[in-house]
PDB file of N, CA and C in Angstrom:
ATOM      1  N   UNK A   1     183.201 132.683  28.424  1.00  0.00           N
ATOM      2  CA  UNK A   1     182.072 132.199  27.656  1.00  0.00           C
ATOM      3  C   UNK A   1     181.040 131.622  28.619  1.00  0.00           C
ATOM      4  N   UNK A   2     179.840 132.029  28.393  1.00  0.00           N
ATOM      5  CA  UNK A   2     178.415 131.734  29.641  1.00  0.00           C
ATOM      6  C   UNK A   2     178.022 130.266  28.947  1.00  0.00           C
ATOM      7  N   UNK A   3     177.329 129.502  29.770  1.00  0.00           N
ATOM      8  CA  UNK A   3     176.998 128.490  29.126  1.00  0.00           C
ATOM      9  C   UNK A   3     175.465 128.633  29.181  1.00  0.00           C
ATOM     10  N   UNK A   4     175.136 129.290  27.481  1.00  0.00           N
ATOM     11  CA  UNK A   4     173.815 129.663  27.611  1.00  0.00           C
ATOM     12  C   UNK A   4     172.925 128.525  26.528  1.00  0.00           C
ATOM     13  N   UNK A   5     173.015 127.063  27.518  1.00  0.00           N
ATOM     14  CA  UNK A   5     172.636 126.168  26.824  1.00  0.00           C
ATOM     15  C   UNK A   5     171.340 125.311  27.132  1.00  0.00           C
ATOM     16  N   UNK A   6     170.677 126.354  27.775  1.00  0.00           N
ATOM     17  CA  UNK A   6     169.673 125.640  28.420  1.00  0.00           C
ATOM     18  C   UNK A   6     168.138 126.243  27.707  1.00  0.00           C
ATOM     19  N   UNK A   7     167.398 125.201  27.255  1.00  0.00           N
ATOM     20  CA  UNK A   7     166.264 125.261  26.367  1.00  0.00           C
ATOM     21  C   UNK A   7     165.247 125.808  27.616  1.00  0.00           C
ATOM     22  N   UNK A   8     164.308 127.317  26.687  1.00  0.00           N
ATOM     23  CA  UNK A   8     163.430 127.871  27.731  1.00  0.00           C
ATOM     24  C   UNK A   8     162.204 127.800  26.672  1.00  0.00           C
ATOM     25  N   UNK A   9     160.868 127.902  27.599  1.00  0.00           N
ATOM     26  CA  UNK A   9     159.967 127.988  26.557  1.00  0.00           C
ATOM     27  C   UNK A   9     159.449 129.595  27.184  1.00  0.00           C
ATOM     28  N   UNK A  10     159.266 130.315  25.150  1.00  0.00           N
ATOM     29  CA  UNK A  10     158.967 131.866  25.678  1.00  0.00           C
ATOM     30  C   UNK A  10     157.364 131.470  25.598  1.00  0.00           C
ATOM     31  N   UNK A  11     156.860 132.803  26.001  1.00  0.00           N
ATOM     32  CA  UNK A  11     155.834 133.128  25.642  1.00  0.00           C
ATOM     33  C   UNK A  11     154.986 132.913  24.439  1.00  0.00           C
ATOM     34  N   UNK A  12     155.766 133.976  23.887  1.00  0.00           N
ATOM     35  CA  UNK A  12     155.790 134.477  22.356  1.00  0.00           C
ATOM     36  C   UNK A  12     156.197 133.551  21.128  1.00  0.00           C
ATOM     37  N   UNK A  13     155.540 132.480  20.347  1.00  0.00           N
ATOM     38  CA  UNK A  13     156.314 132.150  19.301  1.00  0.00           C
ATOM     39  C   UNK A  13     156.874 132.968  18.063  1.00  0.00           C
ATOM     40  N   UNK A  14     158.372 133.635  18.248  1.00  0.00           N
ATOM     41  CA  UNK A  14     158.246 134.314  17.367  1.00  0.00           C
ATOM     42  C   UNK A  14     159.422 133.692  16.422  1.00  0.00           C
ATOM     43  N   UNK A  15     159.537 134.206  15.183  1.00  0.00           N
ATOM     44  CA  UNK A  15     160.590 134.024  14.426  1.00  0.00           C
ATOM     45  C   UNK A  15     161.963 134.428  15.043  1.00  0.00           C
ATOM     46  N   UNK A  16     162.618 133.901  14.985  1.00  0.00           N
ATOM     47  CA  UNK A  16     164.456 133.932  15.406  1.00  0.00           C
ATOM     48  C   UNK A  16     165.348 133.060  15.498  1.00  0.00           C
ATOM     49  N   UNK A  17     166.859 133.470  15.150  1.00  0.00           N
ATOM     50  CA  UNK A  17     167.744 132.443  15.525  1.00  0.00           C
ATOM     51  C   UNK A  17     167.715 131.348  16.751  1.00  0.00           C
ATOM     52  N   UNK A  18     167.710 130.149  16.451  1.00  0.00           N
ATOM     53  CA  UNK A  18     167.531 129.207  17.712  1.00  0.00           C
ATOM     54  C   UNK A  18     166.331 128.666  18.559  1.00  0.00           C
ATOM     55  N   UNK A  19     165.202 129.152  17.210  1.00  0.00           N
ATOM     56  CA  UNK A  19     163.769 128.769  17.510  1.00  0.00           C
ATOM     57  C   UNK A  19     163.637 127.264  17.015  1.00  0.00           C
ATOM     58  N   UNK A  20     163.011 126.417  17.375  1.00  0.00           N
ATOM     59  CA  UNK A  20     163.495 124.831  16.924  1.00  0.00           C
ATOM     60  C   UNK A  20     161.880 124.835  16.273  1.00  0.00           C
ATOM     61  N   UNK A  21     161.806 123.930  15.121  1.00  0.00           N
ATOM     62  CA  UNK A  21     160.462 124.243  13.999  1.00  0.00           C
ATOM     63  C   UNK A  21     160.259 122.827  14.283  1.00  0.00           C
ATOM     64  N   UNK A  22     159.156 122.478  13.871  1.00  0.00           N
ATOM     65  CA  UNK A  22     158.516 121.334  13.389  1.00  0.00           C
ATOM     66  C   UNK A  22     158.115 121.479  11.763  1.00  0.00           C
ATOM     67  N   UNK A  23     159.014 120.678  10.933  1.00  0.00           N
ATOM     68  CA  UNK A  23     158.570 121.121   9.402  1.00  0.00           C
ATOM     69  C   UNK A  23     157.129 119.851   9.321  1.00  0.00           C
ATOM     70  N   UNK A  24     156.122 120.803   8.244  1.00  0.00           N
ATOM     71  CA  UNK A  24     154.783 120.153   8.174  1.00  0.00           C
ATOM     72  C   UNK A  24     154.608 119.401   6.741  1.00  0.00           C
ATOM     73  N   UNK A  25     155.476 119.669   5.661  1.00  0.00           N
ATOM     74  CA  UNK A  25     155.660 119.724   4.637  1.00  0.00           C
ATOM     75  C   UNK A  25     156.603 119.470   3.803  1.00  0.00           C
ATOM     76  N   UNK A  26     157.430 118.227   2.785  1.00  0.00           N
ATOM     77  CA  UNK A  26     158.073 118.003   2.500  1.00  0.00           C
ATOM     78  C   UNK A  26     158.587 116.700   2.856  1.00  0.00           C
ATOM     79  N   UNK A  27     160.300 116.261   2.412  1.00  0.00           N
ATOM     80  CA  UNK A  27     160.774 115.328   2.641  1.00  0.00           C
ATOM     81  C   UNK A  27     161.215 114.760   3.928  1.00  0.00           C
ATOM     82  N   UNK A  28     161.281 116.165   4.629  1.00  0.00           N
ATOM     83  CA  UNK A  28     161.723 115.881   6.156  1.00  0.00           C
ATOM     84  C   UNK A  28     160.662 116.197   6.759  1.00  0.00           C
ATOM     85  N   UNK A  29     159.406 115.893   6.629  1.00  0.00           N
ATOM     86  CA  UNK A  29     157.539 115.867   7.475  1.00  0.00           C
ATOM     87  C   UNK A  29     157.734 115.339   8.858  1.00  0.00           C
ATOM     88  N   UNK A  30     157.641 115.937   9.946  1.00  0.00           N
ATOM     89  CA  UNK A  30     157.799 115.412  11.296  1.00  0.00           C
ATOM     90  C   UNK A  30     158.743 115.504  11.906  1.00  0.00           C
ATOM     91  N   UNK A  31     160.028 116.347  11.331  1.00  0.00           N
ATOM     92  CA  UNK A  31     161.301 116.198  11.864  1.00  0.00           C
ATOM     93  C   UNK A  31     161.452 117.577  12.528  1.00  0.00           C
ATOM     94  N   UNK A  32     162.375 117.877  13.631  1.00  0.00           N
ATOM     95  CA  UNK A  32     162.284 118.826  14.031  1.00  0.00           C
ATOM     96  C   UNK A  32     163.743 119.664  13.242  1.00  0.00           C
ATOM     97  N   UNK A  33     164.148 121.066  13.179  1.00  0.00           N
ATOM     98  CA  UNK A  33     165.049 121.340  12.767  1.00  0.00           C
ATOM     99  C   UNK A  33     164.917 122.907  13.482  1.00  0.00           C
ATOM    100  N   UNK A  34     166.146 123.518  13.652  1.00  0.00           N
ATOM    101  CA  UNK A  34     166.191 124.737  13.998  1.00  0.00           C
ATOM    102  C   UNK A  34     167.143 125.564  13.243  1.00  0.00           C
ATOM    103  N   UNK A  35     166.358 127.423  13.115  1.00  0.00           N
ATOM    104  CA  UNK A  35     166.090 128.072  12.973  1.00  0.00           C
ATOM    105  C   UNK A  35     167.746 129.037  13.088  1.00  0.00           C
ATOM    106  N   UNK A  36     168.473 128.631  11.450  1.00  0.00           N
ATOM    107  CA  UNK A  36     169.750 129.372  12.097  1.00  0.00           C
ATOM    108  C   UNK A  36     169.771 129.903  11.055  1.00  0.00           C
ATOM    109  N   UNK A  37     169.032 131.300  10.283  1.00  0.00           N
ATOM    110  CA  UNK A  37     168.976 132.303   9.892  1.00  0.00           C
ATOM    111  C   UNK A  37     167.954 132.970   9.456  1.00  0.00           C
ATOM    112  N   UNK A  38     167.685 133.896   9.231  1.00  0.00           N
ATOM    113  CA  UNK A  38     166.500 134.707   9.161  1.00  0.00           C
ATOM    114  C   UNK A  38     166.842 135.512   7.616  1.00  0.00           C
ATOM    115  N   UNK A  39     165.986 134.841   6.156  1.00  0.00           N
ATOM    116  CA  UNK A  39     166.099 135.279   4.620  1.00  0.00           C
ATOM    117  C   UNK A  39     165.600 136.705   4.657  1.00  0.00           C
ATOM    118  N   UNK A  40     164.324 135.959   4.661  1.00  0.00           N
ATOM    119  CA  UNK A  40     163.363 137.700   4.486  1.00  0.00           C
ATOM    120  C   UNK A  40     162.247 137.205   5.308  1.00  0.00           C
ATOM    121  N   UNK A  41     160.667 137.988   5.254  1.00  0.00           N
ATOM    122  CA  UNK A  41     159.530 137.657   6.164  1.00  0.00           C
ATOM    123  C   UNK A  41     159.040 136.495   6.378  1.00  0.00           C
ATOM    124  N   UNK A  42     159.836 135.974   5.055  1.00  0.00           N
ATOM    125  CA  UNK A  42     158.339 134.245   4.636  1.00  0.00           C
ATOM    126  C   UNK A  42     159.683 133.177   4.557  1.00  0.00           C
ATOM    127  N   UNK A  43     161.024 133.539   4.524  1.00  0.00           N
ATOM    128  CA  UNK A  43     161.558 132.630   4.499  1.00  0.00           C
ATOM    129  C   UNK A  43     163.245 132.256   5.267  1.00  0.00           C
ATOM    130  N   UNK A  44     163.410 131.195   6.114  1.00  0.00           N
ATOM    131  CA  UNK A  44     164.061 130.665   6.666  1.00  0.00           C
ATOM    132  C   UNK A  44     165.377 129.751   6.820  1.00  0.00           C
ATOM    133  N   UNK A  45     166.229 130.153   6.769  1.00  0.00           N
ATOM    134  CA  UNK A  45     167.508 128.740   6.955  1.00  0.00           C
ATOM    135  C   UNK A  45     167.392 127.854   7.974  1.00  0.00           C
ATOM    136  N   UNK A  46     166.972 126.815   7.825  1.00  0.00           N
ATOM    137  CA  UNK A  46     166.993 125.742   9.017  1.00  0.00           C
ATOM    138  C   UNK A  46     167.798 124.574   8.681  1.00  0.00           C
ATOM    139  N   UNK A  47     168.127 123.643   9.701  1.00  0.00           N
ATOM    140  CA  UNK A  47     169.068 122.821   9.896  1.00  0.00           C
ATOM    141  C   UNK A  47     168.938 121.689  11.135  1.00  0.00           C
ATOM    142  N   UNK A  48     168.522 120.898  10.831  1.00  0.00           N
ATOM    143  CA  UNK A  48     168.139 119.771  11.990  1.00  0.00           C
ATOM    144  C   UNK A  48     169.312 118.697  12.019  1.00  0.00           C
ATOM    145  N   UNK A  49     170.785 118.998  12.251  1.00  0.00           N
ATOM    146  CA  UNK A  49     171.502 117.255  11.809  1.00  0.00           C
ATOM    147  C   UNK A  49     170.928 116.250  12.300  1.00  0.00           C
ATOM    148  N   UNK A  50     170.552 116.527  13.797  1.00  0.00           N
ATOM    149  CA  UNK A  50     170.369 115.672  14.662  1.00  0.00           C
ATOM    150  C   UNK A  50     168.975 114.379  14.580  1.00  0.00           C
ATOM    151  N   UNK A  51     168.443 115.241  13.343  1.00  0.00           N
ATOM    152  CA  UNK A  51     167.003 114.869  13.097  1.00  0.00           C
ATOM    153  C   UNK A  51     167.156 113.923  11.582  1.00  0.00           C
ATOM    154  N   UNK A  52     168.608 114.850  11.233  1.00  0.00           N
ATOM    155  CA  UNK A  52     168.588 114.655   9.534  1.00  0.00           C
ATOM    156  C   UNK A  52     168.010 115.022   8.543  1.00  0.00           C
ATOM    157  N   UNK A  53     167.487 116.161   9.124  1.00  0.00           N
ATOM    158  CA  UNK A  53     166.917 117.591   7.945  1.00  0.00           C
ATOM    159  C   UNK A  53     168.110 118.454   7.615  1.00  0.00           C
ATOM    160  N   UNK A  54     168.338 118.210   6.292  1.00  0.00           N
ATOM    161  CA  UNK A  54     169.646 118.865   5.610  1.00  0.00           C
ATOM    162  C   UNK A  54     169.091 120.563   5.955  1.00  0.00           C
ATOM    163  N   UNK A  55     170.033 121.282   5.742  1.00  0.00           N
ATOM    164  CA  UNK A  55     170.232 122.702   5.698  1.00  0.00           C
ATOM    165  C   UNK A  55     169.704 122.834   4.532  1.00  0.00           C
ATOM    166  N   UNK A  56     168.667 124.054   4.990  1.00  0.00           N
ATOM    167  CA  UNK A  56     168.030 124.280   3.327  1.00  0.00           C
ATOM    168  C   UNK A  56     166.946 125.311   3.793  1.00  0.00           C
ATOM    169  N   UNK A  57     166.880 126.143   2.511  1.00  0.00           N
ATOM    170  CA  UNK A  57     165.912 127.257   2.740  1.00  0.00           C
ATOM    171  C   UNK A  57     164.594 126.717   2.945  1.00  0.00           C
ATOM    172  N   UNK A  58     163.693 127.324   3.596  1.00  0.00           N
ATOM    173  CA  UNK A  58     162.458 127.012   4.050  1.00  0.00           C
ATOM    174  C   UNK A  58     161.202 127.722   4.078  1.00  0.00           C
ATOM    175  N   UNK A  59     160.270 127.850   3.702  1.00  0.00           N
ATOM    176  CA  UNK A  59     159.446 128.921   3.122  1.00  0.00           C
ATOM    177  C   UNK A  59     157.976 128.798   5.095  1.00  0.00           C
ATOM    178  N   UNK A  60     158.077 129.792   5.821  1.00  0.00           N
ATOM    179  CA  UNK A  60     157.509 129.691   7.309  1.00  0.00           C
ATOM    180  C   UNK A  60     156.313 128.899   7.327  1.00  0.00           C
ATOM    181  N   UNK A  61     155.813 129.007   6.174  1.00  0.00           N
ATOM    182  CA  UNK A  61     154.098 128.135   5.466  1.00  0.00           C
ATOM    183  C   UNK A  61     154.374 126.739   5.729  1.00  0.00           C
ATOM    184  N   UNK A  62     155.723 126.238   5.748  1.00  0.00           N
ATOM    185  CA  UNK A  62     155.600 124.696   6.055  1.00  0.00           C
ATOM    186  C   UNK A  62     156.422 124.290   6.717  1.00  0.00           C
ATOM    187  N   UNK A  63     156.544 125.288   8.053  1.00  0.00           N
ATOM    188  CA  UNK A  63     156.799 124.729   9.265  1.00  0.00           C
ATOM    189  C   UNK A  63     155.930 125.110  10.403  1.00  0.00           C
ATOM    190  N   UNK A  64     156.009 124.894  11.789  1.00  0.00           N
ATOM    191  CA  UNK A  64     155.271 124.793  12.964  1.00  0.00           C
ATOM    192  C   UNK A  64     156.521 125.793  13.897  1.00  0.00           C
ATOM    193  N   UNK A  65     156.104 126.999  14.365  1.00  0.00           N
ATOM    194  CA  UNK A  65     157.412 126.914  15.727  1.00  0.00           C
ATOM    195  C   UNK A  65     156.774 126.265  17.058  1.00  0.00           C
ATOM    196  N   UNK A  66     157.671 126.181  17.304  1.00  0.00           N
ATOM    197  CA  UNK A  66     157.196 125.277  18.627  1.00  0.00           C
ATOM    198  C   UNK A  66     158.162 126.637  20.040  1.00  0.00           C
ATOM    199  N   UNK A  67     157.863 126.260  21.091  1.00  0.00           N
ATOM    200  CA  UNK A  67     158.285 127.222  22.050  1.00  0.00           C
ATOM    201  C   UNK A  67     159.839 127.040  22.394  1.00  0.00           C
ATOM    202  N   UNK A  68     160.170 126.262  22.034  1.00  0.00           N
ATOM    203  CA  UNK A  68     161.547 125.893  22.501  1.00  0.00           C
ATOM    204  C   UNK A  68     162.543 126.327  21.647  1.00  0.00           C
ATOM    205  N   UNK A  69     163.579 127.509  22.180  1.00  0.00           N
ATOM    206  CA  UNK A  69     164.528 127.802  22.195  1.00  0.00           C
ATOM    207  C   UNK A  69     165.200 127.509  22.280  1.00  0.00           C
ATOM    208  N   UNK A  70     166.797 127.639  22.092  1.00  0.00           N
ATOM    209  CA  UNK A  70     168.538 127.826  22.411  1.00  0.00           C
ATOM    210  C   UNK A  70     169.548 128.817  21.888  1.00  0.00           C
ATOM    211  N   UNK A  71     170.166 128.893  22.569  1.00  0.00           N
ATOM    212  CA  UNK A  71     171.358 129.885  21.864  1.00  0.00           C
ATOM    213  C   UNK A  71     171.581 129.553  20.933  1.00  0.00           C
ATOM    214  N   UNK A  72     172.203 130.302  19.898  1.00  0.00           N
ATOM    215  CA  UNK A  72     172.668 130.163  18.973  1.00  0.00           C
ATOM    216  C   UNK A  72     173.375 131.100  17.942  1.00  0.00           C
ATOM    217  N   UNK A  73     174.258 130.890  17.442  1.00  0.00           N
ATOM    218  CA  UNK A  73     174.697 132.017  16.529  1.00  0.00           C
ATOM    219  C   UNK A  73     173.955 132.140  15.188  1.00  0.00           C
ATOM    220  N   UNK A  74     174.194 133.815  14.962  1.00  0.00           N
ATOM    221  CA  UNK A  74     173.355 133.699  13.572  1.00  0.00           C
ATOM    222  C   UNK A  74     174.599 132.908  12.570  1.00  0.00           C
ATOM    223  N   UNK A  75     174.005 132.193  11.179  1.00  0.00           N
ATOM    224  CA  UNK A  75     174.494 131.917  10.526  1.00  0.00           C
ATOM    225  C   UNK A  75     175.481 130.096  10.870  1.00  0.00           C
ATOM    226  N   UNK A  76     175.225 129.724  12.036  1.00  0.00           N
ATOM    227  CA  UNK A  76     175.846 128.741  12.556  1.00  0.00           C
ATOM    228  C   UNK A  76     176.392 127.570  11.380  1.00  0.00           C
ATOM    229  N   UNK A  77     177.393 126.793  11.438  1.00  0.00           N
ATOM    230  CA  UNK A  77     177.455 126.041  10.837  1.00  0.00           C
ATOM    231  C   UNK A  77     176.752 124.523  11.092  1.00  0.00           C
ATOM    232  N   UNK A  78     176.676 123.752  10.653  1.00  0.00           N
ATOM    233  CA  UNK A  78     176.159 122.562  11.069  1.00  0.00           C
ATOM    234  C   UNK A  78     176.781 121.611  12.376  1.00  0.00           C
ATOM    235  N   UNK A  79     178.009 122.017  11.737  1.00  0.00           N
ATOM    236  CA  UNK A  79     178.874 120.980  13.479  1.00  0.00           C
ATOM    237  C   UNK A  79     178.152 121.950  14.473  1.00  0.00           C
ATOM    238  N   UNK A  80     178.307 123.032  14.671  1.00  0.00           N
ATOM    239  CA  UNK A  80     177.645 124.249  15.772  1.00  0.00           C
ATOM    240  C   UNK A  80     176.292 123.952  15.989  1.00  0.00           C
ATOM    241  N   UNK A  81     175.665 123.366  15.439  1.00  0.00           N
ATOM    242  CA  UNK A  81     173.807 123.514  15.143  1.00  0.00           C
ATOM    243  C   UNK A  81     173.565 122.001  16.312  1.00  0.00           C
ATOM    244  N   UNK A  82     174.802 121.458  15.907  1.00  0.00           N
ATOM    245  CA  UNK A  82     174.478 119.522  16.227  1.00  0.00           C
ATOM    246  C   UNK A  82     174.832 119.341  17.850  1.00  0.00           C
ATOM    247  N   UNK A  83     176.410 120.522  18.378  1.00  0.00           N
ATOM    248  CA  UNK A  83     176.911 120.524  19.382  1.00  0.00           C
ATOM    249  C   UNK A  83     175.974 121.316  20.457  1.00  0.00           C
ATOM    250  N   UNK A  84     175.551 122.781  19.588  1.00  0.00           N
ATOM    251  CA  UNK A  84     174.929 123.223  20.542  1.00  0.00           C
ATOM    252  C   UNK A  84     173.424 122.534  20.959  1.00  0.00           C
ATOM    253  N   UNK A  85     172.907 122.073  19.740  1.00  0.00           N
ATOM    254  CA  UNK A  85     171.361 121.386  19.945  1.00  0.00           C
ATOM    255  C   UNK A  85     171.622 119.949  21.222  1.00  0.00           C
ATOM    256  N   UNK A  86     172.711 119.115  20.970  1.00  0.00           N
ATOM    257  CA  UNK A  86     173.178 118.546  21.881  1.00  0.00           C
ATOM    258  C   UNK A  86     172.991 118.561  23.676  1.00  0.00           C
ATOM    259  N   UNK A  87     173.755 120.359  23.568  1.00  0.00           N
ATOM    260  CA  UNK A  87     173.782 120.200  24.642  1.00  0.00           C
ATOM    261  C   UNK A  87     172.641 120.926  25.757  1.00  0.00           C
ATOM    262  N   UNK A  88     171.888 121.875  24.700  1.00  0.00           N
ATOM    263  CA  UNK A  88     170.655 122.418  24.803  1.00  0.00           C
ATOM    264  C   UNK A  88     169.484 121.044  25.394  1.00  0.00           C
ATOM    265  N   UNK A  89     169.779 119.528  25.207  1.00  0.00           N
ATOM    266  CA  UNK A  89     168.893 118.616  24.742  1.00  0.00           C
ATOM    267  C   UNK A  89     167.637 118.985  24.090  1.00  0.00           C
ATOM    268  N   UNK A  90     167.659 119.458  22.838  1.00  0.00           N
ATOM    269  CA  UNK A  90     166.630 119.694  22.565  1.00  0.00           C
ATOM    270  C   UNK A  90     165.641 118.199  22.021  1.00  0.00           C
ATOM    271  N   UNK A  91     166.358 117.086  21.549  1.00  0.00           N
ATOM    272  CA  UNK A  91     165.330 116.084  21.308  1.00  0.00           C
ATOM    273  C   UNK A  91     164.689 115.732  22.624  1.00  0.00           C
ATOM    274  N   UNK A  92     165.409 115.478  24.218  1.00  0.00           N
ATOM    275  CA  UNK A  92     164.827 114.982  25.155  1.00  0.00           C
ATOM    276  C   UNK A  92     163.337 115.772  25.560  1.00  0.00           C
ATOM    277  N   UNK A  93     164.049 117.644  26.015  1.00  0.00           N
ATOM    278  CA  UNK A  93     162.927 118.485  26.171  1.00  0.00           C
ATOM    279  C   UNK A  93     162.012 118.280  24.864  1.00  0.00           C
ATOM    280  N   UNK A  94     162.163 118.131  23.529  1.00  0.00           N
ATOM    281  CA  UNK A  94     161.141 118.303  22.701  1.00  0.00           C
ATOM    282  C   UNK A  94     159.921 117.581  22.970  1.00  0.00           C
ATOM    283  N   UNK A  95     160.595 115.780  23.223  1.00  0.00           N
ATOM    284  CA  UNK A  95     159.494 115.269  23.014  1.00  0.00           C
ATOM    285  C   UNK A  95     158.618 114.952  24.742  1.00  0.00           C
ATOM    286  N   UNK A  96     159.068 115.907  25.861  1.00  0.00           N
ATOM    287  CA  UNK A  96     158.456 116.008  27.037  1.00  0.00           C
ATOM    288  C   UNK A  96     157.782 117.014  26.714  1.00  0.00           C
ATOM    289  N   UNK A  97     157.978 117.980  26.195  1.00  0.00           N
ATOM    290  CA  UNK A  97     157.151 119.042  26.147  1.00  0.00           C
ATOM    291  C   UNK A  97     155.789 118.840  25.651  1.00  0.00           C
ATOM    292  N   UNK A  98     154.632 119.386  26.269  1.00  0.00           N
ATOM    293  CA  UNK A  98     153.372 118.847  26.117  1.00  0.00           C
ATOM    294  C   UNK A  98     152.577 119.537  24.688  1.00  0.00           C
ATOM    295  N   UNK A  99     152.209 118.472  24.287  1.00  0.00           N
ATOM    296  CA  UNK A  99     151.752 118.535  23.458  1.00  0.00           C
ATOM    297  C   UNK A  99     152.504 118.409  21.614  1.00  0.00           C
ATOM    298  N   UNK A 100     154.048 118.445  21.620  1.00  0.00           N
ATOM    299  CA  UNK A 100     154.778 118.234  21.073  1.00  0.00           C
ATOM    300  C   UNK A 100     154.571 116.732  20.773  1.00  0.00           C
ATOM    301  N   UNK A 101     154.672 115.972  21.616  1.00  0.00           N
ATOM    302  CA  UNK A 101     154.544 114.401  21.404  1.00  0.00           C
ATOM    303  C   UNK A 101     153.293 114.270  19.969  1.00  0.00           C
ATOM    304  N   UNK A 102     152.283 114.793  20.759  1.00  0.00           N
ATOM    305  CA  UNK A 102     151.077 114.589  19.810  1.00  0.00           C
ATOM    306  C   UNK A 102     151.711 115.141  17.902  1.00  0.00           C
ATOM    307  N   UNK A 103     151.474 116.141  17.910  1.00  0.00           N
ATOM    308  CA  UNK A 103     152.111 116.854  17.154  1.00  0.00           C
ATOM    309  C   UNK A 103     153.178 115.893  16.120  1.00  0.00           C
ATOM    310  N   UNK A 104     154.216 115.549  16.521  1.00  0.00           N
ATOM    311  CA  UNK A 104     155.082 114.222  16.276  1.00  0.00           C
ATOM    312  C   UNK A 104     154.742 113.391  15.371  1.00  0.00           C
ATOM    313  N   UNK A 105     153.839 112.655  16.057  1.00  0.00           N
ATOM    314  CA  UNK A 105     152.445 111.513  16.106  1.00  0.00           C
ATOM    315  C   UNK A 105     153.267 110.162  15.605  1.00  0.00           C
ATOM    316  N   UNK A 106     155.079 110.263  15.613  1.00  0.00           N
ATOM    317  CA  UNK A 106     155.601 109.107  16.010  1.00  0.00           C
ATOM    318  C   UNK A 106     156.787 109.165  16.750  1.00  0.00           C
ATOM    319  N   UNK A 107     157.387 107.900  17.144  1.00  0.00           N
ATOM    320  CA  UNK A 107     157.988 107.425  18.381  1.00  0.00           C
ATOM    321  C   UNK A 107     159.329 108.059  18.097  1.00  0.00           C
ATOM    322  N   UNK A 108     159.916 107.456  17.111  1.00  0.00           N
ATOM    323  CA  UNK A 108     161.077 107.393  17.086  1.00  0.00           C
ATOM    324  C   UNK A 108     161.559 108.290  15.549  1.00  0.00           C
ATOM    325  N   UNK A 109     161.288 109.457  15.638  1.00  0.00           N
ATOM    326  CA  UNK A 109     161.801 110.654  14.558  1.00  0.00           C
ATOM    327  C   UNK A 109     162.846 111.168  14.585  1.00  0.00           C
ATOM    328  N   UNK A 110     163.092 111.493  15.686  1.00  0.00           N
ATOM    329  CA  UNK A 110     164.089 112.223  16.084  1.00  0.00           C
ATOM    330  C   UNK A 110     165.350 111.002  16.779  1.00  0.00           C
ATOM    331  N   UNK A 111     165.372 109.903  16.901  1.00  0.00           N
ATOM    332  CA  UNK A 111     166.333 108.861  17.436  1.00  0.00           C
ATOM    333  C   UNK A 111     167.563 108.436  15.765  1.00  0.00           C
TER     334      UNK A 111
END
């Protein structure tokens, strides 16, 4: 098993497993959550534990992708989503990543 746990930023923001969102809309507004299944064109399974955005379908209109990636399996369960986001650090890289902070527009969301 490779340890393919290291957060890259692509190019391309595109839709896919292990794309980490910024939702814009709703109960969890500002929280980050990632991207562990793909419904149909417009809509999404995401899952943030770490953030405390429950698992729940997601319509792409009211979220943000942001560039940051990780592995991930399709369909992941939540312990999987929390271990791998863990070790990916995706809260540390999130909120270094430029322009993410702004975006945020508070301190402590993700703590």
């Amino acid at each position: 098993m490779s340890t393919d746990s290291i957060v890259k930023a692509s190019n391309w923001r595109l839709v896919e497993v292990g794309r980490v969102v910024l939702i814009k809309k709703g109960q969890s507004a500002g929280k980050l959550a990632a991207i562990v299944e793909i419904i149909d064109q417009k809509k999404v399974l995401i899952d943030g534990p770490k953030a405390g955005v429950p698992r729940q379908a997601i319509n792409l209109g009211q979220v943000v992708l942001t560039p940051l990636t990780f592995a991930l399996p399709r369909g992941a369960r939540t312990a999987t989503v929390s271990k791998k986001w863990a070790a990916a650090g995706v809260c540390e890289n999130g909120l270094l990543h430029l322009g993410l902070r702004r975006l945020l527009n508070v301190k402590d969301v993700l703590l």
